[in-house]
C-alpha atoms as a PDB file:
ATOM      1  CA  UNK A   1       0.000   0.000   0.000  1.00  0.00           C
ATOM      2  CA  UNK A   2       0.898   3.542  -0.859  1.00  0.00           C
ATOM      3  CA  UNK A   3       2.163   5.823   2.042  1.00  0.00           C
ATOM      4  CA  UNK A   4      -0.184   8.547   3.571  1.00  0.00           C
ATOM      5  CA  UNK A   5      -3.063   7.959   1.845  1.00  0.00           C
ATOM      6  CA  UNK A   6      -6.794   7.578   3.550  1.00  0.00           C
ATOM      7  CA  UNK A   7      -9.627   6.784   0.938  1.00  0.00           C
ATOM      8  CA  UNK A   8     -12.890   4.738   1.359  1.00  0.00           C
ATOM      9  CA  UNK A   9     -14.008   2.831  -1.796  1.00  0.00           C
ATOM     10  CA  UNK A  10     -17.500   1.211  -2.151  1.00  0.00           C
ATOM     11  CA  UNK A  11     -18.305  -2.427  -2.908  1.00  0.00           C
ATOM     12  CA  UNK A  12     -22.123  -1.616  -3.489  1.00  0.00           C
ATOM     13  CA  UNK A  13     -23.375  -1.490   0.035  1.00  0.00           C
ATOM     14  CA  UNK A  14     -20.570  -2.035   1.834  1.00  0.00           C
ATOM     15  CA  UNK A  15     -18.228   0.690   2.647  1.00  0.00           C
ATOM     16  CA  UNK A  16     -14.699  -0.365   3.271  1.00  0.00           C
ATOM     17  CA  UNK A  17     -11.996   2.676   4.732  1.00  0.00           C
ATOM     18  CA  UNK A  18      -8.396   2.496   4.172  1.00  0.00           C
ATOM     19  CA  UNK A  19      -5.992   4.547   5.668  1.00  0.00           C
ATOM     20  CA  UNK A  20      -2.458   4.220   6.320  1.00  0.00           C
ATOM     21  CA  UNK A  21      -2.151   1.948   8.669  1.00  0.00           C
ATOM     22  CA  UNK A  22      -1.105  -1.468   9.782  1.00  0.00           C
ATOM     23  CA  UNK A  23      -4.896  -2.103  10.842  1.00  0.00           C
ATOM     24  CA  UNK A  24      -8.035  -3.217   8.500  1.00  0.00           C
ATOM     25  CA  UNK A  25     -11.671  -2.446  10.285  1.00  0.00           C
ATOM     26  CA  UNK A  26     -14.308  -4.173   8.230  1.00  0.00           C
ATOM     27  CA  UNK A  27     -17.488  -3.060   9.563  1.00  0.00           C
ATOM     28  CA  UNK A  28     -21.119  -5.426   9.099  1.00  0.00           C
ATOM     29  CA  UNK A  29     -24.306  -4.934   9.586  1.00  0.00           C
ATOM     30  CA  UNK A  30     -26.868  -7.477  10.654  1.00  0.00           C
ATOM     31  CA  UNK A  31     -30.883  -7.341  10.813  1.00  0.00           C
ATOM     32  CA  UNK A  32     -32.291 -10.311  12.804  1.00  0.00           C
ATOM     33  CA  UNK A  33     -35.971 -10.712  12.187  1.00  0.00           C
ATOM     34  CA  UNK A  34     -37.846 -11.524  15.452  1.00  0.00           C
ATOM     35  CA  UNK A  35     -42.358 -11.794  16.118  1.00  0.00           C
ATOM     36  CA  UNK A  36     -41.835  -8.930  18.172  1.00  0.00           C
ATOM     37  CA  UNK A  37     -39.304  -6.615  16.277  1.00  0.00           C
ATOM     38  CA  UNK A  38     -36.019  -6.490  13.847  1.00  0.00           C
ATOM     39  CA  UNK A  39     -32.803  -6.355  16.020  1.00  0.00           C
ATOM     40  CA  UNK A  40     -30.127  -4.469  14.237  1.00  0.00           C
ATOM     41  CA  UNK A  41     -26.835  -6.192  14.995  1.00  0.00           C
ATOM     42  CA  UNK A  42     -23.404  -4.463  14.122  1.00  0.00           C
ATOM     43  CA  UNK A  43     -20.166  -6.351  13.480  1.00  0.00           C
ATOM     44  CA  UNK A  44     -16.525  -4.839  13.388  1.00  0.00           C
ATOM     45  CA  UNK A  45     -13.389  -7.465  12.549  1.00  0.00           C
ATOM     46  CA  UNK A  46     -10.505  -5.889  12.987  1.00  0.00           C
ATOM     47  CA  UNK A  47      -7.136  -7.358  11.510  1.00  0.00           C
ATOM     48  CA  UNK A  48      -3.668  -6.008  12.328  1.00  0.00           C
ATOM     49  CA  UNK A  49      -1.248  -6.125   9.354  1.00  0.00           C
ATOM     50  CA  UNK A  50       1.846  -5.605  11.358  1.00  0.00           C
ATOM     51  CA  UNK A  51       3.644  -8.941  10.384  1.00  0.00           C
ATOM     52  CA  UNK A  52       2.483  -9.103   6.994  1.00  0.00           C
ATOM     53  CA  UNK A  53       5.167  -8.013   4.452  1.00  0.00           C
ATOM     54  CA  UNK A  54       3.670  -4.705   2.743  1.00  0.00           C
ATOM     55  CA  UNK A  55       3.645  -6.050  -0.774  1.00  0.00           C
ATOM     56  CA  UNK A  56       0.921  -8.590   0.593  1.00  0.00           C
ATOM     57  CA  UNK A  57      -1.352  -6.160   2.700  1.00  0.00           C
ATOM     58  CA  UNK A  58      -3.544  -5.758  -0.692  1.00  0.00           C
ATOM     59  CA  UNK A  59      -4.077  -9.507  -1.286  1.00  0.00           C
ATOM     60  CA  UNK A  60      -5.204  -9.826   2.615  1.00  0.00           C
ATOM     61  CA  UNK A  61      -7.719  -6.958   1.949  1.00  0.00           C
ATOM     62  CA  UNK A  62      -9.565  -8.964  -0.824  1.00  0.00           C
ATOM     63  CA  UNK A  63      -8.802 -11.897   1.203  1.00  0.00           C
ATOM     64  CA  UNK A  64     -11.174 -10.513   4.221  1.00  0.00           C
ATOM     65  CA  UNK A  65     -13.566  -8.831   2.091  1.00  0.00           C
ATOM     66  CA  UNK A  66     -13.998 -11.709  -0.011  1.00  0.00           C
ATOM     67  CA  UNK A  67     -14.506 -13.843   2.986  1.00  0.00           C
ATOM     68  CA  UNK A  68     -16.483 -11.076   5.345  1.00  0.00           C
ATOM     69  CA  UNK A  69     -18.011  -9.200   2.565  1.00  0.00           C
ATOM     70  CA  UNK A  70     -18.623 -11.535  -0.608  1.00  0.00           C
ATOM     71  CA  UNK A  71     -16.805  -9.183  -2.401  1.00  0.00           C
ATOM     72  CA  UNK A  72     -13.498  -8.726  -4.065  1.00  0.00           C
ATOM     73  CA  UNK A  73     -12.137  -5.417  -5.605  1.00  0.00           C
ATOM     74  CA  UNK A  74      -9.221  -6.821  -7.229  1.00  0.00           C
ATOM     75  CA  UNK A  75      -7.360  -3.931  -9.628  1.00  0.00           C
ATOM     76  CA  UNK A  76     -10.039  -1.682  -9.869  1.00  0.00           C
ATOM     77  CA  UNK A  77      -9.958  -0.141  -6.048  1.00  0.00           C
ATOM     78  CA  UNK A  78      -7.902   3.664  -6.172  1.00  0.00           C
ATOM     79  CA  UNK A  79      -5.020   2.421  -4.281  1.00  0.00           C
ATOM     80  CA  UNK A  80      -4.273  -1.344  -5.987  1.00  0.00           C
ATOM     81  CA  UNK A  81      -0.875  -1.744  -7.366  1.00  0.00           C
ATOM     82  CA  UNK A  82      -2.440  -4.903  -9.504  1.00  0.00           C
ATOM     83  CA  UNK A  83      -3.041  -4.359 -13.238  1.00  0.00           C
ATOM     84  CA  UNK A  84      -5.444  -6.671 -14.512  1.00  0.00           C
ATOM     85  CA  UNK A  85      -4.156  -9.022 -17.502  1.00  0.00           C
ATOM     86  CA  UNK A  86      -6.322  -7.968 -20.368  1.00  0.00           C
ATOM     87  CA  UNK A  87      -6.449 -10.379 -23.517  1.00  0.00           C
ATOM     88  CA  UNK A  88      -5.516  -9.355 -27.118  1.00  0.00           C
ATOM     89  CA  UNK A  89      -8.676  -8.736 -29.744  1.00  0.00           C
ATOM     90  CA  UNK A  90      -8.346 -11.074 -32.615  1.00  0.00           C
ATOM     91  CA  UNK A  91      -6.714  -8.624 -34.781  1.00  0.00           C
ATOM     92  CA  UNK A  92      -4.030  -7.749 -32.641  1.00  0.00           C
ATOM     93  CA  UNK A  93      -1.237 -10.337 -33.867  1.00  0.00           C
ATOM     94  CA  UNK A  94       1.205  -8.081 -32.574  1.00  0.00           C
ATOM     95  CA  UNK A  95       0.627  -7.979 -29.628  1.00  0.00           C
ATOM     96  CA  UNK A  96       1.154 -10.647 -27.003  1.00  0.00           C
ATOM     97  CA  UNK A  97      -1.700 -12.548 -25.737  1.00  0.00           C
ATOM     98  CA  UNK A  98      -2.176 -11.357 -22.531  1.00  0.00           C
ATOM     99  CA  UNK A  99      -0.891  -7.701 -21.904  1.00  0.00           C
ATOM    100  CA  UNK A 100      -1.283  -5.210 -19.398  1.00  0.00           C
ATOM    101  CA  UNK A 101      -3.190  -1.292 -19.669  1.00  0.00           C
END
């Protein structure tokens, strides 16, 4: 992750903040339907990135949101360092198959 930079990015409902920090919050929100009345129900997990080498603190984001969150922003979120491979069009011989933006 980049140095000094604080951003939130949206995974359609789901709001996930990133600062700079060794620390992920992922916060949840639960509705349990009762006879009587819904119970909202909020969830934080909380994952300190200390001993993970910095080149890897991305891939442990989308591994919690994927897990927490059933979602996965993988190269499109403002502070990924992943490019996407994109494939070549048919008339592109020139190029090689799989190639970077």
């Amino acid at each position: 992750m980049k140095r000094n930079i604080k951003t939130e990015y949206n995974l359609a409902q789901d709001i996930v903040s990133v600062k700079t920090s060794t620390v992920i919050e992922l916060k949840e929100y639960f509705i349990l339907q009762t006879q009587e009345t819904p119970i909202d129900i909020a969830t934080t997990i909380k994952c300190d990135l200390e001993n993970v080498p910095e080149k890897y603190h991305e891939i442990v984001l989308n591994m919690l949101t994927s897990k927490y969150l059933n979602k996965v922003s993988f190269g499109t979120n403002p502070f990924s360092e992943c490019k996407p491979l994109v494939k070549r069009k048919w008339w592109q011989l020139w190029k090689s198959k799989y190639f970077t933006n």
